[in-house]
Protein backbone atom coordinates (compact mmCIF):
# COMPACT_ATOMS: atom_id res chain seq x y z
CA UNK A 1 235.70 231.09 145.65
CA UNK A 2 234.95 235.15 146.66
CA UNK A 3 238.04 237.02 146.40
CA UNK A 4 237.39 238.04 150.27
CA UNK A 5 237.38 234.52 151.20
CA UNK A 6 240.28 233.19 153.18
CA UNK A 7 241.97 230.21 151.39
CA UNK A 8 242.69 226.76 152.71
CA UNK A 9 245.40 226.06 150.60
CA UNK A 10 248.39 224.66 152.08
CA UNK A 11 250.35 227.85 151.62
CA UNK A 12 248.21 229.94 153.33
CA UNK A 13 248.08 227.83 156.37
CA UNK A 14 251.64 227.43 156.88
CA UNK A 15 251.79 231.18 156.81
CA UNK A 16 249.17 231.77 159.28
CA UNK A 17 250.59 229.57 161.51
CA UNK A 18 254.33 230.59 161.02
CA UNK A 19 253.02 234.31 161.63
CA UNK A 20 251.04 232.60 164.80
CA UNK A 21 254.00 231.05 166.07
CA UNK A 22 256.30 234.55 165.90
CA UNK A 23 253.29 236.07 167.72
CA UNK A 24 253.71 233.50 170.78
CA UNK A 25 257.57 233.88 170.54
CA UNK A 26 257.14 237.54 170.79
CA UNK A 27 254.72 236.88 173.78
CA UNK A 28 256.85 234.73 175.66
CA UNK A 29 260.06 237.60 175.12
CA UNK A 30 257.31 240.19 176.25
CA UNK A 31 256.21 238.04 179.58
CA UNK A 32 260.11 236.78 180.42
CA UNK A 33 261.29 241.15 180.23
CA UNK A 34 257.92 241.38 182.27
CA UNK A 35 259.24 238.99 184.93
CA UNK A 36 262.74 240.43 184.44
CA UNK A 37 261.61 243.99 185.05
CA UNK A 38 259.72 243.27 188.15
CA UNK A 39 263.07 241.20 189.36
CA UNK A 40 264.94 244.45 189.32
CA UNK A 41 262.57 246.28 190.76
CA UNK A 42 262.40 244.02 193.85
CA UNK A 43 266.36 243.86 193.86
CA UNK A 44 265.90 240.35 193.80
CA UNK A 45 268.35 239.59 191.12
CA UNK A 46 271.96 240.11 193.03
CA UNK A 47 273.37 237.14 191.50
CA UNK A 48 274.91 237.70 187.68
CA UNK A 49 273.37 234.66 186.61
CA UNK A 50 269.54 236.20 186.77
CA UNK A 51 271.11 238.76 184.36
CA UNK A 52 272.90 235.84 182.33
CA UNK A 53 269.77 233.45 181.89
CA UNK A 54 267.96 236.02 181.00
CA UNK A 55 270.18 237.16 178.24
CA UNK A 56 270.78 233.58 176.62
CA UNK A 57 266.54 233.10 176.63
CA UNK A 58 266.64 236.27 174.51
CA UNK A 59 269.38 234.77 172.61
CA UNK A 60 267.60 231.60 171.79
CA UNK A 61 263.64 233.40 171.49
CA UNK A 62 265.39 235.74 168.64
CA UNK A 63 267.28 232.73 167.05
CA UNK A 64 263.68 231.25 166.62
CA UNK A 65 262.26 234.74 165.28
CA UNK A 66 265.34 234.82 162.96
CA UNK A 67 264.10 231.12 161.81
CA UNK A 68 260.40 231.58 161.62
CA UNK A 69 261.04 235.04 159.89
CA UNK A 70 263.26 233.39 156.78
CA UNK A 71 260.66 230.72 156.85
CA UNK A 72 257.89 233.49 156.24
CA UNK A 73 260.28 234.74 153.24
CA UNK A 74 260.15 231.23 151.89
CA UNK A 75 256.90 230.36 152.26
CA UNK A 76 255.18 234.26 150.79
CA UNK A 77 256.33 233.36 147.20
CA UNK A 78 254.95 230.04 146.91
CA UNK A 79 251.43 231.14 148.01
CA UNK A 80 249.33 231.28 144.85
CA UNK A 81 248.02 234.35 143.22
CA UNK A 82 244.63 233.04 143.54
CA UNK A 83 244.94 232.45 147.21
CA UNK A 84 246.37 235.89 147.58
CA UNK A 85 243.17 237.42 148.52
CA UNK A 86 241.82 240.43 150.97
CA UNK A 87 241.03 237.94 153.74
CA UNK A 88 244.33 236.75 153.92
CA UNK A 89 245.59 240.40 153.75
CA UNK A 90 243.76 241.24 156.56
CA UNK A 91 244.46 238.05 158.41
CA UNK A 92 248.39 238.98 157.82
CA UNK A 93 247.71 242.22 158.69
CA UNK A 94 245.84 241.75 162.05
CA UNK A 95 248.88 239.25 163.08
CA UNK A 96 251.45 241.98 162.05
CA UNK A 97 250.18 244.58 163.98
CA UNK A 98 249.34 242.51 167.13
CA UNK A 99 253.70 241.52 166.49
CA UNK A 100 254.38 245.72 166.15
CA UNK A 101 252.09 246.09 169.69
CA UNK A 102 254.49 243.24 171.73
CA UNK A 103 257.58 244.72 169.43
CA UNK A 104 256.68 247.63 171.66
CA UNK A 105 255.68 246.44 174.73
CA UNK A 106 259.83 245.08 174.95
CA UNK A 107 261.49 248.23 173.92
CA UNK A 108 259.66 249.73 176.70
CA UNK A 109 260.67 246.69 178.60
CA UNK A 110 264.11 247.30 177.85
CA UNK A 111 263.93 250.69 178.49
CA UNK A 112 262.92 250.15 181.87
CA UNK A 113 265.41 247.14 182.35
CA UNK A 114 268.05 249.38 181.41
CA UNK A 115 266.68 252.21 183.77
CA UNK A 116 267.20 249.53 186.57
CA UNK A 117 270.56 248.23 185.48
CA UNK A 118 271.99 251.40 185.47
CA UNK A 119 270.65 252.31 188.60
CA UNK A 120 271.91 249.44 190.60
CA UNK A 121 275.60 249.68 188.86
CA UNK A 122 275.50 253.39 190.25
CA UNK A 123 274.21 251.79 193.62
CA UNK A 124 277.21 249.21 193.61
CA UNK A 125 279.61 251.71 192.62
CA UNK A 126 278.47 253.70 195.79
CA UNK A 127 278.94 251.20 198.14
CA UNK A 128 282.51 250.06 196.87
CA UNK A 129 283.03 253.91 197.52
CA UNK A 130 282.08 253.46 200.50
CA UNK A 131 283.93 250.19 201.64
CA UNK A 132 286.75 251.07 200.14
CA UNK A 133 286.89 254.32 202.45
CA UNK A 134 286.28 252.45 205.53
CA UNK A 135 289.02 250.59 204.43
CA UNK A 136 291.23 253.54 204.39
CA UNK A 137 290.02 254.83 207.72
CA UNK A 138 290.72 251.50 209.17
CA UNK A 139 293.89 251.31 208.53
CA UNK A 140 294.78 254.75 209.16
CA UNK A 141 292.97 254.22 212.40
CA UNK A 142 295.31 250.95 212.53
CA UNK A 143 298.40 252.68 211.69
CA UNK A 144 298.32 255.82 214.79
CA UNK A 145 297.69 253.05 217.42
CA UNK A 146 301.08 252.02 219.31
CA UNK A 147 302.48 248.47 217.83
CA UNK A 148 301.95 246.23 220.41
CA UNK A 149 297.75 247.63 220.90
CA UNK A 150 297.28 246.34 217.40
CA UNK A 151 295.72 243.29 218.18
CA UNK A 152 293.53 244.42 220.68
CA UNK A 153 292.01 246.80 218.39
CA UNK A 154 291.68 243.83 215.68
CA UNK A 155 289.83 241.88 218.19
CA UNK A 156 287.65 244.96 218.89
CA UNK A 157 286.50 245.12 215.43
């Protein structure tokens, strides 16, 4: 066998295909902030859960990283020196820097989610302002009208 030549051991395909399967992960986290993103830039997600479901498939897509990342540790060692060849390094290499490229792509993506979540607390905090001093004006407005007018100025409204 040519030391450039990739291997078919065992080994070396269950690390290619662990490293294959944290690239898809990392793809599906990457298109799910992608969705996300445009959600908040819509204002489409009002409702907490958006926010919520989002968070817990994060959760679970990083549980699976954390899983297919100790299997990675696992499996490196048991690959055999002979197998361990510049094909393989370059294979490993190529799937490594397409994970660093989406590792990226969602701290951007968080970036910008972040961006929006701020943005849309400030925006809620602005209109509580708000309704809380039309409350105030209300019933100040309430209070300087004679007693028995009250209700005719509560049906008005």
């Amino acid at each position: 066998m040519s030391a450039s030549a990739l291997s078919d051991a065992a080994e070396v395909r269950t690390l290619l295909g662990l490293l294959d399967s944290q690239l898809r992960i990392l793809e599906r986290w990457s298109q799910r902030g992608e969705r996300f993103v445009q959600a908040l830039v819509t204002r489409t997600p009002d409702d907490a859960s958006v926010l919520q479901r989002f968070l817990d498939d994060r959760d679970n897509l990083l549980k699976a990283l954390t899983l297919y990342d100790r299997k990675i540790a696992e499996t490196v060692p048991t690959i055999p020196q002979a197998d361990r060849t510049r094909a393989l390094s370059q294979a490993v290499e190529a799937r490594l820097n397409r994970c660093q490229l989406l590792i990226a792509q969602t701290t951007s993506q968080d970036d910008q989610i972040l961006q929006a979540l701020t943005s849309r607390v400030s925006e809620l905090a602005h209109d509580a302002a708000n309704t809380q001093r039309s409350r105030q004006i209300l019933a100040k407005f309430k209070s300087q009208q004679k007693p028995d007018s009250g209700e005719e100025v509560d049906s008005q409204l």
